[in-house]
Protein backbone atom coordinates (compact mmCIF):
# COMPACT_ATOMS: atom_id res chain seq x y z
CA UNK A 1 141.04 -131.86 136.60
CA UNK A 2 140.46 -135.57 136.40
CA UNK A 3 143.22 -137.82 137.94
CA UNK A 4 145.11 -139.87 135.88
CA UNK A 5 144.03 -143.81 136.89
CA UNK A 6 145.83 -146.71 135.49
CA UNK A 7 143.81 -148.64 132.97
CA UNK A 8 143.45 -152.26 133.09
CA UNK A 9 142.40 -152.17 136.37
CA UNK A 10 138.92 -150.70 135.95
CA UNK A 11 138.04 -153.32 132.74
CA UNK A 12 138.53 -156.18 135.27
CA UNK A 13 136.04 -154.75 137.27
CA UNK A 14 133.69 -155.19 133.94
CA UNK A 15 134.72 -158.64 133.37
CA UNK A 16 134.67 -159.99 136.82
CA UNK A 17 133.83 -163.83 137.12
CA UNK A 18 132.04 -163.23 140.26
CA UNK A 19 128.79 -164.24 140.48
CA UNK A 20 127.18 -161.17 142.56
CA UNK A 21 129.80 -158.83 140.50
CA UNK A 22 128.25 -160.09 136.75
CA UNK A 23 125.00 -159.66 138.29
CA UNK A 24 125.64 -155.65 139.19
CA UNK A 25 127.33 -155.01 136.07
CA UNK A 26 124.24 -156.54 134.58
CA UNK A 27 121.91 -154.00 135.96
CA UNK A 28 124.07 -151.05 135.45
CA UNK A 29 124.51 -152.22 131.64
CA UNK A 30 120.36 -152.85 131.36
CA UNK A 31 119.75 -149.31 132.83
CA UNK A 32 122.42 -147.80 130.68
CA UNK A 33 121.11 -148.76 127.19
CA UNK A 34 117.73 -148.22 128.54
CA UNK A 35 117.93 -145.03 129.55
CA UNK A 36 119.97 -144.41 126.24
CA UNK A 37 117.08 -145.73 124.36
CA UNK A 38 114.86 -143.32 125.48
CA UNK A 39 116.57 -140.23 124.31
CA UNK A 40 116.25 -141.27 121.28
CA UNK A 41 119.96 -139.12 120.81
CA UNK A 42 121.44 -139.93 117.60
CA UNK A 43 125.14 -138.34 118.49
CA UNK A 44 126.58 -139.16 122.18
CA UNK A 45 129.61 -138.24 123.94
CA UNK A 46 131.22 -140.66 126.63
CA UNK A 47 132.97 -137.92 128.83
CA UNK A 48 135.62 -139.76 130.48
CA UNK A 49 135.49 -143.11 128.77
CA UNK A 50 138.29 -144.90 130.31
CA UNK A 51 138.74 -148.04 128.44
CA UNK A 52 135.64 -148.00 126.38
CA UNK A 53 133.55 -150.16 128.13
CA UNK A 54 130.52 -148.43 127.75
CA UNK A 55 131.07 -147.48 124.21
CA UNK A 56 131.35 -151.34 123.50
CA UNK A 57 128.12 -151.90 124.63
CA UNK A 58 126.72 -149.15 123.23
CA UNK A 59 128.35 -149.74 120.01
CA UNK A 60 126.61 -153.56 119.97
CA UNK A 61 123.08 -152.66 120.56
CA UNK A 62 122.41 -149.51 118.27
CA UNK A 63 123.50 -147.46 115.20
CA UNK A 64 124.49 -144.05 117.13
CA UNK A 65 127.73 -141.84 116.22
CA UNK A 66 129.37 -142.50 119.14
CA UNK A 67 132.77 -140.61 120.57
CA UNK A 68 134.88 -141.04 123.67
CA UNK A 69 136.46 -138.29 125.76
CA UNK A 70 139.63 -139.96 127.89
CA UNK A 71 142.32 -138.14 130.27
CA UNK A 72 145.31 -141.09 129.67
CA UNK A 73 146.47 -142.27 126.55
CA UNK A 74 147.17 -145.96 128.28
CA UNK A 75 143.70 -146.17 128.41
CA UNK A 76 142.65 -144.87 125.31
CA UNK A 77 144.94 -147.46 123.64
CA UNK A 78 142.73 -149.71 125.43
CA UNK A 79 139.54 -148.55 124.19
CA UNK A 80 140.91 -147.57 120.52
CA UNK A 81 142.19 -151.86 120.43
CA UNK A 82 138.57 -152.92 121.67
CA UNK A 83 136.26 -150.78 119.91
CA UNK A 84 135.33 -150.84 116.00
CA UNK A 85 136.73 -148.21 113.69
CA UNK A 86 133.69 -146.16 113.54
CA UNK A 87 133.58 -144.99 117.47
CA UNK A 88 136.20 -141.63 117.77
CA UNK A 89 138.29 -141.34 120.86
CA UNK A 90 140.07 -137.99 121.57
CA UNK A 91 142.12 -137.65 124.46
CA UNK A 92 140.93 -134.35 126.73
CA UNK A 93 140.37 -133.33 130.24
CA UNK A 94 136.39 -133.50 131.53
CA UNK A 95 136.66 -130.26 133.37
CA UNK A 96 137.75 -128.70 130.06
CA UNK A 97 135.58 -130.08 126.90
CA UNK A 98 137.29 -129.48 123.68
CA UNK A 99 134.14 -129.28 122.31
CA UNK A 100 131.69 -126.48 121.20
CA UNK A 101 128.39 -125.82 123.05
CA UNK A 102 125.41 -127.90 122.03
CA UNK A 103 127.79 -130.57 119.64
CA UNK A 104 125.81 -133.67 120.84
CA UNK A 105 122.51 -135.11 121.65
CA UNK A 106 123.49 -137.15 124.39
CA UNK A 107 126.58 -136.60 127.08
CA UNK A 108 127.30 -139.70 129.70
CA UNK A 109 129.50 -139.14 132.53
CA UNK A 110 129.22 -142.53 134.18
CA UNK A 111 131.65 -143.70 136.35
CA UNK A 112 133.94 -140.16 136.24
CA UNK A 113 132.60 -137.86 138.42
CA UNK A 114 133.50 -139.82 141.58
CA UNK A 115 137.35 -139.16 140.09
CA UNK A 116 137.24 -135.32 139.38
CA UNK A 117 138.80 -132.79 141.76
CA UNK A 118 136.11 -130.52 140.87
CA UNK A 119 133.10 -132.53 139.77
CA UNK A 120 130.98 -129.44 139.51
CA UNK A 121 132.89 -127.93 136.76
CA UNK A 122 132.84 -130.99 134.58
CA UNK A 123 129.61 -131.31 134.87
CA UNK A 124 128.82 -127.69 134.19
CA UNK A 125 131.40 -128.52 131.24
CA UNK A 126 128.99 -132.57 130.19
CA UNK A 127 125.93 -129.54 130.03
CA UNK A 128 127.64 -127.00 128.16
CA UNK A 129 127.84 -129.34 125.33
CA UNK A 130 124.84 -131.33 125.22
CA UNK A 131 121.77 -129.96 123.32
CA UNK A 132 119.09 -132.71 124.86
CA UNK A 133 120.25 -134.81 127.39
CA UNK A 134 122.59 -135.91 130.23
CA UNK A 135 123.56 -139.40 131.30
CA UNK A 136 125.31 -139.41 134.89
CA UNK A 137 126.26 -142.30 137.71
CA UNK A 138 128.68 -143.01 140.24
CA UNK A 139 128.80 -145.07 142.73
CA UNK A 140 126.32 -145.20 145.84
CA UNK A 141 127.90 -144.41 149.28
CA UNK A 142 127.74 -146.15 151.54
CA UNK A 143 126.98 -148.95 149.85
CA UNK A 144 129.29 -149.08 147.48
CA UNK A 145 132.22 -149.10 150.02
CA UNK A 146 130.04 -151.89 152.26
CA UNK A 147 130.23 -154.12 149.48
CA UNK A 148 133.77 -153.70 148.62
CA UNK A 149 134.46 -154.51 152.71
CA UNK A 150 132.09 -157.58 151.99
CA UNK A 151 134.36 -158.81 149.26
CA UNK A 152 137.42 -158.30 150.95
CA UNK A 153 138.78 -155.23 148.67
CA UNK A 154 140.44 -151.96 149.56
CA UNK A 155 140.12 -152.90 153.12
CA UNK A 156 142.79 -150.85 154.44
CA UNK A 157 140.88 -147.84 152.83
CA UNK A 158 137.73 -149.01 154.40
CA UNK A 159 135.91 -150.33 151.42
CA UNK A 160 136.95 -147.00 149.33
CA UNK A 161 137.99 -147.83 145.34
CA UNK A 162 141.38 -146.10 144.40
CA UNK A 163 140.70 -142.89 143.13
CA UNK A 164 137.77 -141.98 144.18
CA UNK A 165 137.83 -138.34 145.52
CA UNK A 166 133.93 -137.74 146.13
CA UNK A 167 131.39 -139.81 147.73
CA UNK A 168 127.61 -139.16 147.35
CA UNK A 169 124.71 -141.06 148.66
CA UNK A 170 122.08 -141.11 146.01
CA UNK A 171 119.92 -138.23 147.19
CA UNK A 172 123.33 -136.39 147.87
CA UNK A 173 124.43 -136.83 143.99
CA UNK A 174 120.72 -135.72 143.21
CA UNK A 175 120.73 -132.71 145.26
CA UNK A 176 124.77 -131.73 143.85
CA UNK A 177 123.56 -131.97 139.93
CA UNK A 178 120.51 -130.02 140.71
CA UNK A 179 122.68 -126.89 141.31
CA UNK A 180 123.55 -127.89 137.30
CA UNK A 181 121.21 -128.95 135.53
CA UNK A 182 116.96 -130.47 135.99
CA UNK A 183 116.99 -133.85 136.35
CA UNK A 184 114.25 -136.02 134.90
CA UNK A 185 114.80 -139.26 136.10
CA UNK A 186 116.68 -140.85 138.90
CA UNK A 187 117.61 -145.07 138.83
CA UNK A 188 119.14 -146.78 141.79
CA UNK A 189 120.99 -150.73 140.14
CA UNK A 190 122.54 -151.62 142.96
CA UNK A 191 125.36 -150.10 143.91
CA UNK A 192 124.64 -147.09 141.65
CA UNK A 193 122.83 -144.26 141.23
CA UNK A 194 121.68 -143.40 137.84
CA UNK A 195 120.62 -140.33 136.74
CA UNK A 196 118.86 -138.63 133.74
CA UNK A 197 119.07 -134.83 133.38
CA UNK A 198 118.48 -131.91 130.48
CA UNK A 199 120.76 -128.83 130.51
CA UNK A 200 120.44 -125.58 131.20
CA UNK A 201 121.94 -123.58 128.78
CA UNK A 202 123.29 -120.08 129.99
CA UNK A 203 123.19 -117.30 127.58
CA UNK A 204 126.23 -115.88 125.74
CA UNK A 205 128.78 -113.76 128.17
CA UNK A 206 126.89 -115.61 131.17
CA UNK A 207 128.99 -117.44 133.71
């Protein structure tokens, strides 16, 4: 089940005025819409969408019929004041999609597996109901906690970000969605790890 995180917090992180900060969130928003791009998905889910950041830039730079997937209803408020009318927002658990197989082109899970106390089923859950592609990042250890030490945050957890339960170095979070799914493309914006995957759709009755 994800963990419930308190929202605010996590859309600071987006609007940062710090110079190296803008500059990652730069690169992980270029690699995001290109990546999306190239699906050519016309439907996309964001599983775990917190406050809608991504769906805000998504919702800017292309006509898709967009949805967001959130565990909290503070930050769903968030999202639903930010976002235009057109983007749906349901509030749901990752690990348990209220969704049939197959309902969109395009899943993301960026930014929520690194919160999940059992990452593998909600990503077993992210391929269940995509019928082309998968859209996945978190954060890359150890990097990502290096730079938080550099920056002076969450030193007294050694560089680790509040609510993060799982740590993956970027061939680690390669080899764990392998067991999953075939992944087609792998992208590295500093500090994440990006990467691009198709389903594999078990047959009826298999588990």
């Amino acid at each position: 089940m994800s963990r419930e995180l308190p929202a605010i917090r996590f859309q600071t992180k987006w609007l940062s005025r710090n110079p190296l900060v803008r500059r990652a969130n730069s690169g992980f928003r270029e690699t995001l819409l290109r990546l999306v791009h190239a699906c050519g998905a016309r439907t996309i889910l964001d599983a775990g969408c917190g406050e809608g950041i991504n769906l805000l830039t998504l919702s800017k730079a292309g006509d898709w019929q967009l949805e967001g997937l959130e565990l909290t209803r503070e930050s769903l408020d968030v999202a639903r004041a930010a976002l235009p009318d057109r983007v749906a927002l349901r509030q749901g658990d990752v690990t348990r999609l209220p969704y049939d197989d197959r309902s969109f082109d395009l899943v993301l899970g960026t930014e929520v597996l690194e919160h999940v106390d059992d990452p593998a089923r909600a990503l077993r859950e992210m391929a269940r109901v995509s019928r082309g592609r998968l859209l996945l990042s978190v954060p890359r250890e150890p990097l990502w906690r290096v730079l938080n030490v550099m920056r002076g945050k969450y030193l007294r957890h050694l560089g680790n970000t509040d609510g993060h339960l799982n740590h993956w170095s970027g061939r680690g979070f390669r080899r764990f969605c392998a067991a999953e799914v075939d992944i087609l493309a792998h992208h590295h914006p500093i500090p994440w790890t990006f990467l691009l995957c198709a389903p594999r759709h078990r047959e009826a009755g298999e588990r």
